[in-house]
PDB file of N, CA and C in Angstrom:
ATOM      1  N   UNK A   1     -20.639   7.121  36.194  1.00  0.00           N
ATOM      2  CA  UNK A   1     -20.417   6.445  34.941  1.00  0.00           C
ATOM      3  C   UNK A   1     -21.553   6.690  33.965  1.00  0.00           C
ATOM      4  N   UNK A   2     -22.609   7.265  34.409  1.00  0.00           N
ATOM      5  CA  UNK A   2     -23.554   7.693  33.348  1.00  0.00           C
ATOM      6  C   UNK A   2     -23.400   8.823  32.454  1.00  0.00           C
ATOM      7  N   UNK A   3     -22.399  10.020  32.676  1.00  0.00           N
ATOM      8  CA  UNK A   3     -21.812  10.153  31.649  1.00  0.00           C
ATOM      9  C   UNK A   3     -20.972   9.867  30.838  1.00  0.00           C
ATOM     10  N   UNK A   4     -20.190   8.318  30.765  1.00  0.00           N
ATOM     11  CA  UNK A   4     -19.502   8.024  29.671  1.00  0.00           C
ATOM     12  C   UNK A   4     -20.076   8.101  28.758  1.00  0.00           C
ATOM     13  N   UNK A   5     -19.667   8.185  27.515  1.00  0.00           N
ATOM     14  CA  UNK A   5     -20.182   7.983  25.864  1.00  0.00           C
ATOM     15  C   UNK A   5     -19.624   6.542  25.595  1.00  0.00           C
ATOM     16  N   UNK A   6     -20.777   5.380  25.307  1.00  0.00           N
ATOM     17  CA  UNK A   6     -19.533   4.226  25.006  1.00  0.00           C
ATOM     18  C   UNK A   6     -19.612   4.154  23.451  1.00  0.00           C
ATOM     19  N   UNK A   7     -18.465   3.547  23.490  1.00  0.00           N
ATOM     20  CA  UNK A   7     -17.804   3.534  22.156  1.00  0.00           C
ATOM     21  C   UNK A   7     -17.036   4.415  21.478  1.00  0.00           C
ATOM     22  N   UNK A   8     -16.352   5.116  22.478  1.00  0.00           N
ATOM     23  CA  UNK A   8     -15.667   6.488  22.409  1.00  0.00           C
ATOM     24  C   UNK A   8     -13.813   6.216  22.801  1.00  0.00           C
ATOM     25  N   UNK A   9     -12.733   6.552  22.335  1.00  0.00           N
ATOM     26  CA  UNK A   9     -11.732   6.438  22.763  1.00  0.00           C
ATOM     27  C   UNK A   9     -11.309   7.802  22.961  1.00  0.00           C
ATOM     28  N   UNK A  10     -10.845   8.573  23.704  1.00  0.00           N
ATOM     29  CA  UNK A  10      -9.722   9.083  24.094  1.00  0.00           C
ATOM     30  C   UNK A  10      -8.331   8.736  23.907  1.00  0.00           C
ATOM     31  N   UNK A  11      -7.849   9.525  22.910  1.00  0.00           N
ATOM     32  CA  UNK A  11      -6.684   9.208  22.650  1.00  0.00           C
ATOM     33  C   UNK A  11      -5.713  10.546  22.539  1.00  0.00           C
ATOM     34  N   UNK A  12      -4.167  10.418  23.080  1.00  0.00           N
ATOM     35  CA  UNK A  12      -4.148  11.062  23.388  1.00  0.00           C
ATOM     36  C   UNK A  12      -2.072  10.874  22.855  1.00  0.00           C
ATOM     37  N   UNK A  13      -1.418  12.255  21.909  1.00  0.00           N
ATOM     38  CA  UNK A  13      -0.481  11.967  21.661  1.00  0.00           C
ATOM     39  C   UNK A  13       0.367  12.832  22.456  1.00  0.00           C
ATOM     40  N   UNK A  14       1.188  11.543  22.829  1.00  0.00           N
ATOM     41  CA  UNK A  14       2.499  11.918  23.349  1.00  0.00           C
ATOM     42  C   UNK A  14       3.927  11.848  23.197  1.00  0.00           C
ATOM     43  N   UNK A  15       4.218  10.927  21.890  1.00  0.00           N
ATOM     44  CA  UNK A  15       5.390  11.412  21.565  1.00  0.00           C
ATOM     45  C   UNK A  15       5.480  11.464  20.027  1.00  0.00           C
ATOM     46  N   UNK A  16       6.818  12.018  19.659  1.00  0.00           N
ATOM     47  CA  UNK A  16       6.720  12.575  18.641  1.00  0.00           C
ATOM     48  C   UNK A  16       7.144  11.731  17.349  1.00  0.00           C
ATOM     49  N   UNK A  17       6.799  11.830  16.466  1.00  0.00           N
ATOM     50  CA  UNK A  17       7.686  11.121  15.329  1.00  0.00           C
ATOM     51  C   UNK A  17       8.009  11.366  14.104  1.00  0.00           C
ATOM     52  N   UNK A  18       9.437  12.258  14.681  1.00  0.00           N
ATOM     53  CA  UNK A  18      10.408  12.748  14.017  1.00  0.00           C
ATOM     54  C   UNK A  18      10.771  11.139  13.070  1.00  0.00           C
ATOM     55  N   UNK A  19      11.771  10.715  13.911  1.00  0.00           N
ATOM     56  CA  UNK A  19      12.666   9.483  13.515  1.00  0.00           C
ATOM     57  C   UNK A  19      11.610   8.483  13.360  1.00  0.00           C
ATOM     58  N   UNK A  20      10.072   8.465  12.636  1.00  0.00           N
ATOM     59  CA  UNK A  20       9.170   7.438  12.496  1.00  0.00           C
ATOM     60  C   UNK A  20       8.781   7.643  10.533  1.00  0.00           C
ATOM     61  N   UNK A  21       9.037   6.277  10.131  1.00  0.00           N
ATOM     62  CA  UNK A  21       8.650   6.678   8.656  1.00  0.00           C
ATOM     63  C   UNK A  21       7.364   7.334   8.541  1.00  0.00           C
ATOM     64  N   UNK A  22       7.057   7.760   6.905  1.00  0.00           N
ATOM     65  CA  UNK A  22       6.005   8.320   6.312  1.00  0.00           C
ATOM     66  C   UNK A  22       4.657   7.699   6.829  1.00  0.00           C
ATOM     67  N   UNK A  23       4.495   6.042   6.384  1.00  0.00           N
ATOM     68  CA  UNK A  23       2.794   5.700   7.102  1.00  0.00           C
ATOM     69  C   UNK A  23       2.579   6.225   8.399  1.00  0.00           C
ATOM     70  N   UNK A  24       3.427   6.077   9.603  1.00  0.00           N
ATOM     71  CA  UNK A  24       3.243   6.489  10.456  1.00  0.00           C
ATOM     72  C   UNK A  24       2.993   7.692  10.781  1.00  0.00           C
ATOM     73  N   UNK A  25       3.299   8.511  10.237  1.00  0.00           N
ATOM     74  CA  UNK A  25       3.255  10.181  10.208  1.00  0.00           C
ATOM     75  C   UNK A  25       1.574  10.219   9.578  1.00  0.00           C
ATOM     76  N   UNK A  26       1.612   9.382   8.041  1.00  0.00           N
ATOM     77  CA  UNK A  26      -0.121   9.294   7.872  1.00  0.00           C
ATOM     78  C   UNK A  26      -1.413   8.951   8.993  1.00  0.00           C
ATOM     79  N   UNK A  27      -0.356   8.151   9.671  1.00  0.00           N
ATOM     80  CA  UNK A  27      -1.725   7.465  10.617  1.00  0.00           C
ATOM     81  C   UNK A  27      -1.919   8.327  11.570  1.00  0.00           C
ATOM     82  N   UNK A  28      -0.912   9.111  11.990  1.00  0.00           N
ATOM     83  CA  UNK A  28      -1.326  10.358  13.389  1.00  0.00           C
ATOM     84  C   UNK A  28      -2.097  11.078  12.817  1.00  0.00           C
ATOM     85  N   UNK A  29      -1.813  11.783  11.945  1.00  0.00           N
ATOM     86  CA  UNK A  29      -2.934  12.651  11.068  1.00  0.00           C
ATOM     87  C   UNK A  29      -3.738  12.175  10.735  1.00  0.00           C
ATOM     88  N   UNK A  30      -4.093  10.840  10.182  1.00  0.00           N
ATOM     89  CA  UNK A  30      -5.250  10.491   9.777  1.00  0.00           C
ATOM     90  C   UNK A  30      -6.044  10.015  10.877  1.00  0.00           C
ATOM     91  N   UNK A  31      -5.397   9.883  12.361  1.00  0.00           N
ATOM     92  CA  UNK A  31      -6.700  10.447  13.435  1.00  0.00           C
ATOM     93  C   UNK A  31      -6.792  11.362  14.127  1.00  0.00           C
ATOM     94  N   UNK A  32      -6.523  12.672  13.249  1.00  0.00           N
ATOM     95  CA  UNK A  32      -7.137  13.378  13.383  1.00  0.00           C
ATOM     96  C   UNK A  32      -5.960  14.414  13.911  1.00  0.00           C
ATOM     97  N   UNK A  33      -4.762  14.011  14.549  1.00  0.00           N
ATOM     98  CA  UNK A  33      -3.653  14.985  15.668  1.00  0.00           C
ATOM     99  C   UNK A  33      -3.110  16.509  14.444  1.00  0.00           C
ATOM    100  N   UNK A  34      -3.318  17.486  15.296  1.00  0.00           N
ATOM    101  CA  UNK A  34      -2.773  18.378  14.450  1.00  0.00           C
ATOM    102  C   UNK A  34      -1.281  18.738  15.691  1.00  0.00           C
ATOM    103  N   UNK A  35      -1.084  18.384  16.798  1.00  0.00           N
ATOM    104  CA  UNK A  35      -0.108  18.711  17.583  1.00  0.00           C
ATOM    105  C   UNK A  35       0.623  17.577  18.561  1.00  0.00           C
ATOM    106  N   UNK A  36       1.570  17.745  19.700  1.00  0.00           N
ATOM    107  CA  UNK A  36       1.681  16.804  20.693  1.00  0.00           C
ATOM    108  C   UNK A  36       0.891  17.313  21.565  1.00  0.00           C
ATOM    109  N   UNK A  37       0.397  16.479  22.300  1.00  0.00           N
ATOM    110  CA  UNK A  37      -0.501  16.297  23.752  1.00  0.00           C
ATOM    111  C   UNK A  37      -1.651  16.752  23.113  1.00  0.00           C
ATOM    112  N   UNK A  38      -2.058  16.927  22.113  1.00  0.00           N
ATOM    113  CA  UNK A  38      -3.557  17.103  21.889  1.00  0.00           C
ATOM    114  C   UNK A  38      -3.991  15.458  22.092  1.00  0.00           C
ATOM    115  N   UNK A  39      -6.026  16.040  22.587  1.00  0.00           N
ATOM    116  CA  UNK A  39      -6.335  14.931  22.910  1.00  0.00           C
ATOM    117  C   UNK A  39      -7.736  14.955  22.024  1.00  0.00           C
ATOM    118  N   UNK A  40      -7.818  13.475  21.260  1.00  0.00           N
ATOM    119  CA  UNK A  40      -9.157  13.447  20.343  1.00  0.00           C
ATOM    120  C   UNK A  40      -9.885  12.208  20.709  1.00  0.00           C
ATOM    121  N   UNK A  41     -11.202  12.595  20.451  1.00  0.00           N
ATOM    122  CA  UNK A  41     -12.369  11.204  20.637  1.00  0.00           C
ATOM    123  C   UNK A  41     -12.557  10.984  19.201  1.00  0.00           C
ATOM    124  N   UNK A  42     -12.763   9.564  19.416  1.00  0.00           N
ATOM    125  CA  UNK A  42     -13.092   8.798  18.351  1.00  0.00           C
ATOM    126  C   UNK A  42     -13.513   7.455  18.116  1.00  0.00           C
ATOM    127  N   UNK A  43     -14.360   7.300  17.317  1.00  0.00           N
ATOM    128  CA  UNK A  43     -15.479   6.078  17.557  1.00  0.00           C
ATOM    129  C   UNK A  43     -14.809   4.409  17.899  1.00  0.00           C
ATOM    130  N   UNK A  44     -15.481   4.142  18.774  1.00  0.00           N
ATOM    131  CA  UNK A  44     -14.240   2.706  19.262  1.00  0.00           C
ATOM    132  C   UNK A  44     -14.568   1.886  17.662  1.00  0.00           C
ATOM    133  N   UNK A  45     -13.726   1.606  16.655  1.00  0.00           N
ATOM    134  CA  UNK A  45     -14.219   1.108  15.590  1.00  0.00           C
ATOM    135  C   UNK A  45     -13.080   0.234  14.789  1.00  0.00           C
ATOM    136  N   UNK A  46     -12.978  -0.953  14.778  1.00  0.00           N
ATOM    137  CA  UNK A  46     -11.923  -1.991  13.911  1.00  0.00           C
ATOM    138  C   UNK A  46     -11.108  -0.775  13.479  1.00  0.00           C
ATOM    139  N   UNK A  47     -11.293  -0.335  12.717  1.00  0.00           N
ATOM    140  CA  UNK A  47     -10.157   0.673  11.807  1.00  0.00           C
ATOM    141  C   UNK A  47      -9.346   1.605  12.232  1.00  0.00           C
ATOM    142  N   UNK A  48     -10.085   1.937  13.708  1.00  0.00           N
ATOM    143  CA  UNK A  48      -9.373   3.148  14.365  1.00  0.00           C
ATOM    144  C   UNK A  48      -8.272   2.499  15.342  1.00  0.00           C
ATOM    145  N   UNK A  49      -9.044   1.032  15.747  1.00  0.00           N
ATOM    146  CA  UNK A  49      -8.155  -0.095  16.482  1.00  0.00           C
ATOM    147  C   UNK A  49      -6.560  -0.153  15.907  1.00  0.00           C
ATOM    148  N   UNK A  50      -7.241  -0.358  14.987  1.00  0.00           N
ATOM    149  CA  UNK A  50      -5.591  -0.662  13.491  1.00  0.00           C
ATOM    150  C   UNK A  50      -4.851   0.187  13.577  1.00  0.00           C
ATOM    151  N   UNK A  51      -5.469   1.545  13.413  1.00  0.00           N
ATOM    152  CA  UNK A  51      -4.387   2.711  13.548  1.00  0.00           C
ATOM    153  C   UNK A  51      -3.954   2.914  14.840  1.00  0.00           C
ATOM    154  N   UNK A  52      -4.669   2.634  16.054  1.00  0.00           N
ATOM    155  CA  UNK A  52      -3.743   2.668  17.295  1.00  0.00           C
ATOM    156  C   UNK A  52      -2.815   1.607  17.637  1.00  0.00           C
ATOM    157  N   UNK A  53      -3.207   0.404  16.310  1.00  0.00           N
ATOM    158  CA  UNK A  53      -1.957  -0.649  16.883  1.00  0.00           C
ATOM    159  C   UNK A  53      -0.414  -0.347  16.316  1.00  0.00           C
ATOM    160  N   UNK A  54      -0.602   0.429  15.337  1.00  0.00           N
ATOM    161  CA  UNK A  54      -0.024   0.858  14.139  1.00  0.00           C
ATOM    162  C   UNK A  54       1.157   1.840  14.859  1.00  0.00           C
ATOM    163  N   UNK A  55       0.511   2.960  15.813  1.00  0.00           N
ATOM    164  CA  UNK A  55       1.463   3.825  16.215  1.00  0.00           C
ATOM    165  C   UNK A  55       1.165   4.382  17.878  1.00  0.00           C
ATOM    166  N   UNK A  56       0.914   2.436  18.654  1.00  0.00           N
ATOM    167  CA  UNK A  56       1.040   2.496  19.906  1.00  0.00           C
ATOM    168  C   UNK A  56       1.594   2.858  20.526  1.00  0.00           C
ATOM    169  N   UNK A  57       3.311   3.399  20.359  1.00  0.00           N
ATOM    170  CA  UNK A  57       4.526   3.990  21.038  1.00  0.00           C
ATOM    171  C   UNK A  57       4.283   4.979  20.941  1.00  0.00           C
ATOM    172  N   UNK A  58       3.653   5.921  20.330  1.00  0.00           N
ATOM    173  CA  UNK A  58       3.319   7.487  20.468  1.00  0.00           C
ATOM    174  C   UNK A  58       2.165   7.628  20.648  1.00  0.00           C
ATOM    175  N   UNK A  59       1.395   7.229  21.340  1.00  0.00           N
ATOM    176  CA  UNK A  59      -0.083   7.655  21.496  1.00  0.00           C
ATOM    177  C   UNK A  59      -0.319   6.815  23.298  1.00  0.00           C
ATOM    178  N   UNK A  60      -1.336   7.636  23.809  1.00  0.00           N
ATOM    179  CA  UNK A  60      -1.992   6.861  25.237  1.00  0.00           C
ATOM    180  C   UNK A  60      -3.408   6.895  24.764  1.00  0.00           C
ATOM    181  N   UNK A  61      -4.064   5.567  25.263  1.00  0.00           N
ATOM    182  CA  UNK A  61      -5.217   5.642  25.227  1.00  0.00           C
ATOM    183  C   UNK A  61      -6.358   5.278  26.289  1.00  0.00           C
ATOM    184  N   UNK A  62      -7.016   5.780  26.512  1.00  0.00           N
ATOM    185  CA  UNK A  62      -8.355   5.551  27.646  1.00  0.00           C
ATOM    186  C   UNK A  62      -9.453   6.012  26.888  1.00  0.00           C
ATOM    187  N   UNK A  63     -10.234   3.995  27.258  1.00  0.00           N
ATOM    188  CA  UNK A  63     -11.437   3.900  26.893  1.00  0.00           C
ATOM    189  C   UNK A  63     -12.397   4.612  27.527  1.00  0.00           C
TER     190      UNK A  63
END
């Protein structure tokens, strides 16, 4: 466990959203996803919280 980074999420998309309105399509991109199953780190931070509550059905996450 001494290499974790804390305050780091792993997040990680897995499904797609075709049939999901426009914000939602903003919020995948705006952390960061350019594909499916790509996987991005990102700072454990209120705002990034929001956006994973935002588009919890398409995304996995490990802290």
């Amino acid at each position: 466990m001494a290499n974790k980074k804390s305050g780091v999420l792993k997040i990680k998309w897995v499904r797609s959203f075709i049939a999901c309105p426009q914000d939602m399509r903003q919020t995948i991109r705006g952390l960061g996803f350019r594909r499916m199953n790509q996987v991005v780190e990102r700072a454990d931070t209120p705002a990034i919280r929001g956006m994973l509550l935002k588009v919890r059905h398409l995304v996995v996450v490990e802290e």
